[in-house]
C-alpha atoms as a PDB file:
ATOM      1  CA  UNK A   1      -1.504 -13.541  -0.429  1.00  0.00           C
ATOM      2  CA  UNK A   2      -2.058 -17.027   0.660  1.00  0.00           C
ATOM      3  CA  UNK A   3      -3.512 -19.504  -2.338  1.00  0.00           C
ATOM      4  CA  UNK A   4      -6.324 -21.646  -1.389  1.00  0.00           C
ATOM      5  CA  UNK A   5      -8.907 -24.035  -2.541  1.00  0.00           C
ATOM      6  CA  UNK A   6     -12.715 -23.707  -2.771  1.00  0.00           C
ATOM      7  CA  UNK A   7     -13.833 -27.255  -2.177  1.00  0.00           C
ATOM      8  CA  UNK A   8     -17.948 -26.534  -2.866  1.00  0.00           C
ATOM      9  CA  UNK A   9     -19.823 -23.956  -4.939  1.00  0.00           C
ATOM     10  CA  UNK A  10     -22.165 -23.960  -6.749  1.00  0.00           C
ATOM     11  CA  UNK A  11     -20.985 -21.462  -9.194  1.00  0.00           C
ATOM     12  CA  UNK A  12     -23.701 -21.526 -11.481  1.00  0.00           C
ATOM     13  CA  UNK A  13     -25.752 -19.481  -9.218  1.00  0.00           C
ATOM     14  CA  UNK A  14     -23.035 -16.885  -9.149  1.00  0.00           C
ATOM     15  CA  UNK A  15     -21.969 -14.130 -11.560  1.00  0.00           C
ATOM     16  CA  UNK A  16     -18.840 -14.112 -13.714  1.00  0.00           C
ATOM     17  CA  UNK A  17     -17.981 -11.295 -11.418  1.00  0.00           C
ATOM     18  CA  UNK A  18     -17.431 -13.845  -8.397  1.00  0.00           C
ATOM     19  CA  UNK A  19     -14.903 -15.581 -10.617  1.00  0.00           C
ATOM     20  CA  UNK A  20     -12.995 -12.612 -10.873  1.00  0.00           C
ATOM     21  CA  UNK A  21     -13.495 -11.895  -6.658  1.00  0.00           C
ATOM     22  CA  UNK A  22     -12.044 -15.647  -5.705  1.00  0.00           C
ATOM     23  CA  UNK A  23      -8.904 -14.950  -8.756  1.00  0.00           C
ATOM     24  CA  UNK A  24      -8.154 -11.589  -6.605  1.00  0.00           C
ATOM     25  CA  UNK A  25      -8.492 -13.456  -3.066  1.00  0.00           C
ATOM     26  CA  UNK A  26      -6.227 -16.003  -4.356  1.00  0.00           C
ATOM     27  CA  UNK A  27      -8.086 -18.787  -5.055  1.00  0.00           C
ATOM     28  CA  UNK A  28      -6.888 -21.381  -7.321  1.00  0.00           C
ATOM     29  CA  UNK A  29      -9.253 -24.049  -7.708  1.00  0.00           C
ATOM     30  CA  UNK A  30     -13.482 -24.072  -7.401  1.00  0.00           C
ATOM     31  CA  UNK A  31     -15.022 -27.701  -6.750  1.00  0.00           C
ATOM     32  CA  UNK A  32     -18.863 -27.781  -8.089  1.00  0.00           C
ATOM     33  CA  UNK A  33     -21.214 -30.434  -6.454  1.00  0.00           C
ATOM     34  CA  UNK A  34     -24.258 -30.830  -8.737  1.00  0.00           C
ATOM     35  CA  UNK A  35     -26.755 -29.065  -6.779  1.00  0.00           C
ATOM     36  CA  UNK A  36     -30.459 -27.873  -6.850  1.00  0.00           C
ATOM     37  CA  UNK A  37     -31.329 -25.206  -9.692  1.00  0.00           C
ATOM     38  CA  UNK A  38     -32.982 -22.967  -7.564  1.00  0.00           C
ATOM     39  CA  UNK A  39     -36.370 -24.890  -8.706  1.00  0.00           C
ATOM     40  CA  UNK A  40     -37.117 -28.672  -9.116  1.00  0.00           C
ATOM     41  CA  UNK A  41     -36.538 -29.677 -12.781  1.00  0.00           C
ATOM     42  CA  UNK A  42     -39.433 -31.797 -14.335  1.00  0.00           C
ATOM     43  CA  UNK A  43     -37.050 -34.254 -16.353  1.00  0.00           C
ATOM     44  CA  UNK A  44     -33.826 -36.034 -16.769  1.00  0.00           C
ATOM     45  CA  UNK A  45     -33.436 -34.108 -20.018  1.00  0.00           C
ATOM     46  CA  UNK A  46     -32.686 -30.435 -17.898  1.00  0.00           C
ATOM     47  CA  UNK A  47     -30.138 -32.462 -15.459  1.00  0.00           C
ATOM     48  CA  UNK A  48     -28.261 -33.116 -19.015  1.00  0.00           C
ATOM     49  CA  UNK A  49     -28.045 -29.888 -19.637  1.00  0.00           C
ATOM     50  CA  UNK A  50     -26.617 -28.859 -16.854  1.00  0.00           C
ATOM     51  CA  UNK A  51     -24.234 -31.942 -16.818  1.00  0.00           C
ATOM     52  CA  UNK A  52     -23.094 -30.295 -19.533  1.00  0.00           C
ATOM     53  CA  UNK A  53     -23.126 -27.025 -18.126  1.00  0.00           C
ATOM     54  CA  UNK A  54     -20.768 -27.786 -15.410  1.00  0.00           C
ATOM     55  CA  UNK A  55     -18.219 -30.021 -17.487  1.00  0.00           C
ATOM     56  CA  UNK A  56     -18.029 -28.014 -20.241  1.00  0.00           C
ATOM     57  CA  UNK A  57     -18.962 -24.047 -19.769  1.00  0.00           C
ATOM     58  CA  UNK A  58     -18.164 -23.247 -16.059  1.00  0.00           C
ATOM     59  CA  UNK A  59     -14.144 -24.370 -16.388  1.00  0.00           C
ATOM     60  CA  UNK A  60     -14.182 -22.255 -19.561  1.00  0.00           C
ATOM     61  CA  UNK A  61     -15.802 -19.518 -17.362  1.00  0.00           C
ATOM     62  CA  UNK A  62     -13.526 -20.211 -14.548  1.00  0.00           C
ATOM     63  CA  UNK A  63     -10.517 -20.172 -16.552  1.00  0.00           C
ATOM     64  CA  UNK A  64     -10.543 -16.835 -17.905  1.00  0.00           C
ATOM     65  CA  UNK A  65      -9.676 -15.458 -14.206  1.00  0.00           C
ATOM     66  CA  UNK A  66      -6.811 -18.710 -13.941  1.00  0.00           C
ATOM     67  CA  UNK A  67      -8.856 -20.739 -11.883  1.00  0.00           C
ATOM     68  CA  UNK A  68      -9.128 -24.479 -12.270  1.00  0.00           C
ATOM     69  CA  UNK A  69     -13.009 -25.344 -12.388  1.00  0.00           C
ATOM     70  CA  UNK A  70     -13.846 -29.205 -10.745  1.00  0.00           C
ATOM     71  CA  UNK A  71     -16.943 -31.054 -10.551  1.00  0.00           C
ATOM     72  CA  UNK A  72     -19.225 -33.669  -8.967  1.00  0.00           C
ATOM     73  CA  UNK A  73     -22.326 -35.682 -10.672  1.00  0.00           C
ATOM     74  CA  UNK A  74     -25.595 -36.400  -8.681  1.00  0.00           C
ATOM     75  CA  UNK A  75     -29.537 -35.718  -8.513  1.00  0.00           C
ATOM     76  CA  UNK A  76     -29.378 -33.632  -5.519  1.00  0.00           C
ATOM     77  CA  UNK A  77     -31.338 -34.993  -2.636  1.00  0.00           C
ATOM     78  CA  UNK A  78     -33.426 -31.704  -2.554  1.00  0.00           C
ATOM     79  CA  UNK A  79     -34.995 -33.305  -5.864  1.00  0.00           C
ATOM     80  CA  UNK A  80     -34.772 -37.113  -4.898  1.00  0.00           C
ATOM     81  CA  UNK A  81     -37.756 -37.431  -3.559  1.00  0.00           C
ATOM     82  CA  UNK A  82     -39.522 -38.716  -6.670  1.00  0.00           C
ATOM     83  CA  UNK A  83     -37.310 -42.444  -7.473  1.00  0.00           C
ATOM     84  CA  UNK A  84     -38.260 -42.862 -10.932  1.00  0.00           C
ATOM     85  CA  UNK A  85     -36.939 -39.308 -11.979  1.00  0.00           C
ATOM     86  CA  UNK A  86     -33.990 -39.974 -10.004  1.00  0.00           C
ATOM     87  CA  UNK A  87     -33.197 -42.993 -11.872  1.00  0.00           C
ATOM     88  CA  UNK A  88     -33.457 -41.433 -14.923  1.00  0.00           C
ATOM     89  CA  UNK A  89     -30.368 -39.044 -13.877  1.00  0.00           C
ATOM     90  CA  UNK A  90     -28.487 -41.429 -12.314  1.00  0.00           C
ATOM     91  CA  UNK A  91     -28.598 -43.700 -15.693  1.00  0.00           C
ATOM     92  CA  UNK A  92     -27.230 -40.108 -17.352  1.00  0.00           C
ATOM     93  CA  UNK A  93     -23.912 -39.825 -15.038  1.00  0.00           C
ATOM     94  CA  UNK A  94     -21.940 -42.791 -16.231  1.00  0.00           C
ATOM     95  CA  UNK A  95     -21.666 -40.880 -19.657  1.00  0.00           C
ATOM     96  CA  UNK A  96     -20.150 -37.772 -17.843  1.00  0.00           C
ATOM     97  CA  UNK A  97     -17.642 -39.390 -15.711  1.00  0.00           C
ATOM     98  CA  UNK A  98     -14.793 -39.487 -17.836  1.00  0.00           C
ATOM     99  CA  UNK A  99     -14.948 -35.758 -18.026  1.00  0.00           C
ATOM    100  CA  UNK A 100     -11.758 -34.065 -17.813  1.00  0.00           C
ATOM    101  CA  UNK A 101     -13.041 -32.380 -14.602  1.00  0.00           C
ATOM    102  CA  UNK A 102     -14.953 -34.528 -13.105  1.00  0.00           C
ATOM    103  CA  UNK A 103     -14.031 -35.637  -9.488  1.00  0.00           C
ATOM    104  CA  UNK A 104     -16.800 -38.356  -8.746  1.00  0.00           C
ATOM    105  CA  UNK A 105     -20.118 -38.499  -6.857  1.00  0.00           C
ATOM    106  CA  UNK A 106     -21.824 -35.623  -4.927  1.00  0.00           C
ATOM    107  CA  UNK A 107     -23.144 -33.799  -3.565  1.00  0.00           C
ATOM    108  CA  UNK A 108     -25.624 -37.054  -2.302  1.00  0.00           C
ATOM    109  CA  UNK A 109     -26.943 -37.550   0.710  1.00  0.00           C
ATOM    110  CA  UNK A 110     -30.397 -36.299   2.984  1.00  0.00           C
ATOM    111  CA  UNK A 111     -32.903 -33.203   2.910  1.00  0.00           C
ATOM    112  CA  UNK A 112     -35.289 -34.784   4.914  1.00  0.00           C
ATOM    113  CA  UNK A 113     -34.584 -37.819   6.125  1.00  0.00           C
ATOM    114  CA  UNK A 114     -37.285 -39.425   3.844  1.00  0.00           C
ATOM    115  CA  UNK A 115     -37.126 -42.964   2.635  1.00  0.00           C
ATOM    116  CA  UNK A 116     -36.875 -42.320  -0.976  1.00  0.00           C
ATOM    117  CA  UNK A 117     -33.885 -39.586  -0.512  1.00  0.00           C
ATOM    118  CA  UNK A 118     -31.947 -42.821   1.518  1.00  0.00           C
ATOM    119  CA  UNK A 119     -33.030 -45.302  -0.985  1.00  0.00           C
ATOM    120  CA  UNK A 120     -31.358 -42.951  -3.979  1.00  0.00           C
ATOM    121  CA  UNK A 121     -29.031 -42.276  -1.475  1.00  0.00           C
ATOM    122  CA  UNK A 122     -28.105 -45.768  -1.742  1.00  0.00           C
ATOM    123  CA  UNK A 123     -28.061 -46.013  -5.244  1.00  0.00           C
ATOM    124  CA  UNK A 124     -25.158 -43.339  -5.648  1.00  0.00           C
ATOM    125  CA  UNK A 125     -23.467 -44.970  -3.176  1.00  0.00           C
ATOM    126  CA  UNK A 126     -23.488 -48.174  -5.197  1.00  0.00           C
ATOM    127  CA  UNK A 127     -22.261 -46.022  -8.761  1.00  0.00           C
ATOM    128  CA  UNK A 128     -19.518 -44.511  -7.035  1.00  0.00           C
ATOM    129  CA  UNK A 129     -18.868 -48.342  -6.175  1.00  0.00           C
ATOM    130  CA  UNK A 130     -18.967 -49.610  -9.535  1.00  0.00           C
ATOM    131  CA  UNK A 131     -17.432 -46.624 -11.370  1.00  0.00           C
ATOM    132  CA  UNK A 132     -14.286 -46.116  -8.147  1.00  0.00           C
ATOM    133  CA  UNK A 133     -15.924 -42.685  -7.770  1.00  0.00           C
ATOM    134  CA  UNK A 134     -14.706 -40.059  -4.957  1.00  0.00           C
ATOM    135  CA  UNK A 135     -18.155 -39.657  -2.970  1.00  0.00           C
ATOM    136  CA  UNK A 136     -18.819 -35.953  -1.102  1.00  0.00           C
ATOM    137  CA  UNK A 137     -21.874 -35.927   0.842  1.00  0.00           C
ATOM    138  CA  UNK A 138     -24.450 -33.173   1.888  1.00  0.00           C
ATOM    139  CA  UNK A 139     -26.032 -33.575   5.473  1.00  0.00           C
ATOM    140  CA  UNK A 140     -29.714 -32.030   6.115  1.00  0.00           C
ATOM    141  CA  UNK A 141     -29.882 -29.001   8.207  1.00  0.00           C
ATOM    142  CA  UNK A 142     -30.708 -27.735  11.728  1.00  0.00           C
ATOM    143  CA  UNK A 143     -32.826 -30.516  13.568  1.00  0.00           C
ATOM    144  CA  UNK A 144     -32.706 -32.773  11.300  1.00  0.00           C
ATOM    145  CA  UNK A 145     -28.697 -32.818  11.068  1.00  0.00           C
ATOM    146  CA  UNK A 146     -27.846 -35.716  13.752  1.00  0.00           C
ATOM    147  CA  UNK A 147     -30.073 -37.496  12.848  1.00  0.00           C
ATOM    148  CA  UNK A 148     -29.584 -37.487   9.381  1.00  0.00           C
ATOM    149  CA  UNK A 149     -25.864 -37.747   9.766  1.00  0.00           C
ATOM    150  CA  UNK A 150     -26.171 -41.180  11.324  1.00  0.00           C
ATOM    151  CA  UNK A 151     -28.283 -42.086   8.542  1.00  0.00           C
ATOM    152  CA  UNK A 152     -25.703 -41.096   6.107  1.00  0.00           C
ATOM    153  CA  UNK A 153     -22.664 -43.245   8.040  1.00  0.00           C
ATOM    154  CA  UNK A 154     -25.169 -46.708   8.609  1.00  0.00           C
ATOM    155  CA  UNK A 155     -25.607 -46.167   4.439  1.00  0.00           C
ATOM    156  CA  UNK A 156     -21.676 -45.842   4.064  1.00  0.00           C
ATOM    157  CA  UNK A 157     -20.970 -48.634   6.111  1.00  0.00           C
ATOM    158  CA  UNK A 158     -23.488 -50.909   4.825  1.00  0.00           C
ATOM    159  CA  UNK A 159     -20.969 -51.029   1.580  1.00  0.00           C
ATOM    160  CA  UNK A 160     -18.022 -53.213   2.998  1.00  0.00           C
ATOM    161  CA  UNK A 161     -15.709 -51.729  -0.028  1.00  0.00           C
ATOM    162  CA  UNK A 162     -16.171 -47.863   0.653  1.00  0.00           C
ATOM    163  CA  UNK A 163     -12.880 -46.739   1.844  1.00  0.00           C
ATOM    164  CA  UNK A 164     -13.970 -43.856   4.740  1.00  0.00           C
ATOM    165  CA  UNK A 165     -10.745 -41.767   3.316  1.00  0.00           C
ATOM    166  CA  UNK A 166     -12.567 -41.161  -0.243  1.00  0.00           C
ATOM    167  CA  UNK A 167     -15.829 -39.647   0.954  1.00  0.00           C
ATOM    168  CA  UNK A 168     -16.316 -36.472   2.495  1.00  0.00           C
ATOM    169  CA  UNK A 169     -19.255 -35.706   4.364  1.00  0.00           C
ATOM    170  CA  UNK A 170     -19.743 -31.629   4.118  1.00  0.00           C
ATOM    171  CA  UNK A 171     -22.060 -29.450   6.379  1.00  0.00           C
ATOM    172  CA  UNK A 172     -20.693 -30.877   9.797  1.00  0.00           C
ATOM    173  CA  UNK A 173     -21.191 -28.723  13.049  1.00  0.00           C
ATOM    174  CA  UNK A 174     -20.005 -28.780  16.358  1.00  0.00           C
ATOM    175  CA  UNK A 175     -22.849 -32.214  16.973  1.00  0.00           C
ATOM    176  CA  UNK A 176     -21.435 -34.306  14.136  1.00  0.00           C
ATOM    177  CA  UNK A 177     -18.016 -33.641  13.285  1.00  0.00           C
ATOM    178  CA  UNK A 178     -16.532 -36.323  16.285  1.00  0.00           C
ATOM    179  CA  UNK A 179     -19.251 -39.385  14.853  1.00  0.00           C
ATOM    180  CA  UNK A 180     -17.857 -38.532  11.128  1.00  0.00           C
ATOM    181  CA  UNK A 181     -14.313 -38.465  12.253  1.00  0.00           C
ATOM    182  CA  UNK A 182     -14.296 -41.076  14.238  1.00  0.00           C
ATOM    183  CA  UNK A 183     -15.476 -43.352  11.403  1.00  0.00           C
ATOM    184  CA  UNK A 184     -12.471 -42.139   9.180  1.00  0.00           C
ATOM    185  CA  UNK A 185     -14.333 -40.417   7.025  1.00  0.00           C
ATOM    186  CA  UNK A 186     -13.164 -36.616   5.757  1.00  0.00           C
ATOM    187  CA  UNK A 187     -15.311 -33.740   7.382  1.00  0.00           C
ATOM    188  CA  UNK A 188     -16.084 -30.359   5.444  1.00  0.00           C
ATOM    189  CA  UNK A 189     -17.242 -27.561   7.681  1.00  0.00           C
ATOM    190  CA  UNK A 190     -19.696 -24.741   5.669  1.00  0.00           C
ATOM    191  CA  UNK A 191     -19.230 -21.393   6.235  1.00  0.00           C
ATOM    192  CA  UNK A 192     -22.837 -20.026   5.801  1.00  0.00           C
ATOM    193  CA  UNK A 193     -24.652 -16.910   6.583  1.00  0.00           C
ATOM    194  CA  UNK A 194     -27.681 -18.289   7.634  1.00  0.00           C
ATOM    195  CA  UNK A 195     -26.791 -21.659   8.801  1.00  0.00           C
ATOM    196  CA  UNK A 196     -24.261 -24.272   9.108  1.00  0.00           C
ATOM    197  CA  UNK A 197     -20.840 -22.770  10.449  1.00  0.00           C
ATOM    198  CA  UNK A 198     -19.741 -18.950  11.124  1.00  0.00           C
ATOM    199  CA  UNK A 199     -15.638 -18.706  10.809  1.00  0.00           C
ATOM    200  CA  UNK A 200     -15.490 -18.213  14.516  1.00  0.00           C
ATOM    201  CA  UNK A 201     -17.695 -21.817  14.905  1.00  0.00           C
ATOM    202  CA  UNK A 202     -15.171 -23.123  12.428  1.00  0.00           C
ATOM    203  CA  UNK A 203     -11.620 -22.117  13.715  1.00  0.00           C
ATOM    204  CA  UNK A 204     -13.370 -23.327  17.541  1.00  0.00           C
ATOM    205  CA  UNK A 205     -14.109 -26.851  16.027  1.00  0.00           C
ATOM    206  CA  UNK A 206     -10.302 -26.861  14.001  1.00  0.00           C
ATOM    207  CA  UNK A 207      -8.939 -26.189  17.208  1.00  0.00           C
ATOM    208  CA  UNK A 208     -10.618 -29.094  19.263  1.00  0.00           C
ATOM    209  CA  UNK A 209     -10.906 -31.457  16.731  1.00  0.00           C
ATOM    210  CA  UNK A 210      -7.603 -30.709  14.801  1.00  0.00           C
ATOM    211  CA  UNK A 211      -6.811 -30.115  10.713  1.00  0.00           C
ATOM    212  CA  UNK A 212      -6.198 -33.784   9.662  1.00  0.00           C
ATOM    213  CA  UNK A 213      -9.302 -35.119   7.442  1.00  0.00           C
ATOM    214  CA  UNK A 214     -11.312 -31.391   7.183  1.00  0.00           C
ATOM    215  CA  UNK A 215     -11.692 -28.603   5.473  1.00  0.00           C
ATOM    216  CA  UNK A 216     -13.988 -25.406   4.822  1.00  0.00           C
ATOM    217  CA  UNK A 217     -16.317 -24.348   2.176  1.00  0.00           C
ATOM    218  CA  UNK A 218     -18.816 -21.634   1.327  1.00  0.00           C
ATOM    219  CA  UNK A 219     -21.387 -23.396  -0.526  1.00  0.00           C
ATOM    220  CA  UNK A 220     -22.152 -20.501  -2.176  1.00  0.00           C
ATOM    221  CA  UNK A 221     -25.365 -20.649  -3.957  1.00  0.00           C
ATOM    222  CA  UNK A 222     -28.883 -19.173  -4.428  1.00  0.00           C
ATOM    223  CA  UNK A 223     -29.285 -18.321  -0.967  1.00  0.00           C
ATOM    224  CA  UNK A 224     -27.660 -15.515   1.002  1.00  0.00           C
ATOM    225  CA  UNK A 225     -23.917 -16.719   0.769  1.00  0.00           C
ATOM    226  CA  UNK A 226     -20.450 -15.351   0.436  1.00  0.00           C
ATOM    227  CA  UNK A 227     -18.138 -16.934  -2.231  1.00  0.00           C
ATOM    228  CA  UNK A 228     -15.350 -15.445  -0.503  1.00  0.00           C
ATOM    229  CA  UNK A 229     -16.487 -16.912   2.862  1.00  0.00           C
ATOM    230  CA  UNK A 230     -12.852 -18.963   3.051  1.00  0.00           C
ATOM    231  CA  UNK A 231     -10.107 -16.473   2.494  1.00  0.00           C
ATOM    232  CA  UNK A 232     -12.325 -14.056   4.894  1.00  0.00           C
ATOM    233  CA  UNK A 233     -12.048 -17.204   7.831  1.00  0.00           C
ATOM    234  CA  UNK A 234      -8.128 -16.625   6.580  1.00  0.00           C
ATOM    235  CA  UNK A 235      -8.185 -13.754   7.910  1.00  0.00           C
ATOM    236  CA  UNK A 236      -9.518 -14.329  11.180  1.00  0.00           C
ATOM    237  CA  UNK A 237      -7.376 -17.314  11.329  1.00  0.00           C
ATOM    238  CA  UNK A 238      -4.690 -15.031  11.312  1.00  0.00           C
ATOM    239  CA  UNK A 239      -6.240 -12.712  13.776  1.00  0.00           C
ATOM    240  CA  UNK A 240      -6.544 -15.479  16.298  1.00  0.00           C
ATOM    241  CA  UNK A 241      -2.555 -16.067  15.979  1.00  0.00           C
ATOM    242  CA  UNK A 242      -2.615 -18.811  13.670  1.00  0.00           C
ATOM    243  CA  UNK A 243       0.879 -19.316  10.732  1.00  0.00           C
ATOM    244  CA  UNK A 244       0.703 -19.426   7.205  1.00  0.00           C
ATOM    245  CA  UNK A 245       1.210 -22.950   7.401  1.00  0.00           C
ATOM    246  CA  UNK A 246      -1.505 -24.194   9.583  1.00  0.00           C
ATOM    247  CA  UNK A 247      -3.889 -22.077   7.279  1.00  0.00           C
ATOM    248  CA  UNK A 248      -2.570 -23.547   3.929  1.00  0.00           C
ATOM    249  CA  UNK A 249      -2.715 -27.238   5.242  1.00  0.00           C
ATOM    250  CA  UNK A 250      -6.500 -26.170   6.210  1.00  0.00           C
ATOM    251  CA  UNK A 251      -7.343 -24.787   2.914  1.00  0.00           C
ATOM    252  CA  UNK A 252      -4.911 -25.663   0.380  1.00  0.00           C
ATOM    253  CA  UNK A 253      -3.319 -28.967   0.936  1.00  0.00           C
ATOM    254  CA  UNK A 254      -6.251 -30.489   2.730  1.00  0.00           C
ATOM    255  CA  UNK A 255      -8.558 -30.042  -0.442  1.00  0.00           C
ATOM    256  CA  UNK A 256      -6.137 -30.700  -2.405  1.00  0.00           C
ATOM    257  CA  UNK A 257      -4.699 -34.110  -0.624  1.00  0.00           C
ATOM    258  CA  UNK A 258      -8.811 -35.186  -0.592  1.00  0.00           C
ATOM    259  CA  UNK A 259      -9.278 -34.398  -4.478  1.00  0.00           C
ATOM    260  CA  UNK A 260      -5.632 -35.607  -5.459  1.00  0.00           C
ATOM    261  CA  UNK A 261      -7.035 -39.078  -5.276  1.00  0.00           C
ATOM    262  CA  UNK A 262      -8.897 -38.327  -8.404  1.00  0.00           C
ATOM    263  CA  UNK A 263      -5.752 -38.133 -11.261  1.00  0.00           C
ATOM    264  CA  UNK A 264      -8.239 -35.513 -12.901  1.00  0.00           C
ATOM    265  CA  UNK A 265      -7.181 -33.394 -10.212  1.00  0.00           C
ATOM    266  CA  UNK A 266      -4.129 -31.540 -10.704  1.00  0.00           C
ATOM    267  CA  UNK A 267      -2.937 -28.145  -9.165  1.00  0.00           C
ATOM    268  CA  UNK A 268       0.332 -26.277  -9.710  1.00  0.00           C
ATOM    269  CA  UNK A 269       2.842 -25.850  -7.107  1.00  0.00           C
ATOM    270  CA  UNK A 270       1.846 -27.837  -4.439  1.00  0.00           C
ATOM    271  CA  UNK A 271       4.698 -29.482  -4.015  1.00  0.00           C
END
């Protein structure tokens, strides 16, 4: 059984029992982008909470099955459409970054292209500035997903001291990934029932775009999703002829080579 990483999940939506599924399926590390709660929260007070939540009960959740539990800090753009409540919860994340599990800023980015979700778009971008931050970003769906994406890169690029090889933009599809790659930024293809990437999609975009600077996700979260979404794309990997090796570097070393620029992140025998 190979090891392997799962780079974004919102495990808080998931039952203890998934913990126990990813130990089994070998994984060895779950990332956590702060995320939506299923509802929009009302004040900065319930995004403390679940700061707290995710830097202090999920890795004690996560390590009764052996896995590491990691973490990123952000008012989801799903709920960043009202500034002044945003600002609130952005004041509240410079307390939580020196976390022991904390990997930086994410997930940020657009739901609907909307001025205020770029404008506290922005803003993140300009923490993870001040604070050295890792930065993962989430890219709006279906029609709205070029457009959005392009968005996202002018935003990135408008900061002179983002380095493109400490941000990864997640959600990509077969229309983006080139424009985010070719900007030297790291790519994370979703592996999503109901939208985003099926493994075949995937393993067809790893196979004309390459495995340097990407790697795959479930995103598992309210919605119909499958926390074991990676080790089943494994499998067809394998299926489709590919080694161990060329799976590990996709979803073991890849992850891990992103994250290892955080020295929160650590991961046993990866050497």
């Amino acid at each position: 059984m190979l090891r392997y990483i799962e780079p974004h999940a919102h495990m808080v939506s998931r039952t203890t029992d998934d913990y126990e599924k990813l130990a089994l399926a070998g994984c060895a590390a779950v990332c956590e982008p702060a995320f939506w709660a299923g509802f929009d929260r009302s004040s900065a007070q319930g995004f403390y909470d679940y700061f707290r939540q995710i830097t202090e009960y999920e890795p004690r959740r996560a390590a009764r099955f052996g896995i590491r539990h990691y973490c990123w800090l952000c008012i989801n753009p799903k709920e960043a459409e009202d500034p002044g409540l945003a600002r609130d919860v952005i004041a509240l994340i410079p307390e939580f970054l020196q976390r022991n599990n904390v990997l930086g800023i994410g997930e940020i980015g657009l739901n609907k292209n909307s001025r205020n979700e770029l404008r506290i778009l922005e803003e993140h971008i300009q923490l993870a500035v001040e604070h050295d931050q890792l930065i993962l970003v989430h890219t709006p769906h279906l029609e709205d997903k070029m457009k959005g994406t392009r968005l996202i890169l002018d935003a990135l690029k408008n900061h002179s001291s983002i380095d493109p090889g400490r941000v990864i933009i997640d959600h990509v599809e077969e229309h983006t990934i080139r424009m985010v790659m070719d900007e030297g930024f790291w790519a994370g293809m979703t592996l999503y029932p109901e939208s985003k990437c099926s493994p075949h999609r995937a393993i067809d975009m790893l196979e004309v775009h390459g495995c340097e600077r990407i790697w795959m996700n479930s995103a598992c979260d309210w919605g119909v999703s499958d926390p074991l979404a990676v080790p089943r794309t494994m499998l067809e990997m394998r299926r489709r002829g590919y080694d161990d090796g060329w799976i590990r570097k996709v979803t073991l070393e890849n992850p891990a080579r992103f994250m290892g620029q955080s020295p929160r992140f650590k991961l046993d025998g990866l050497d």
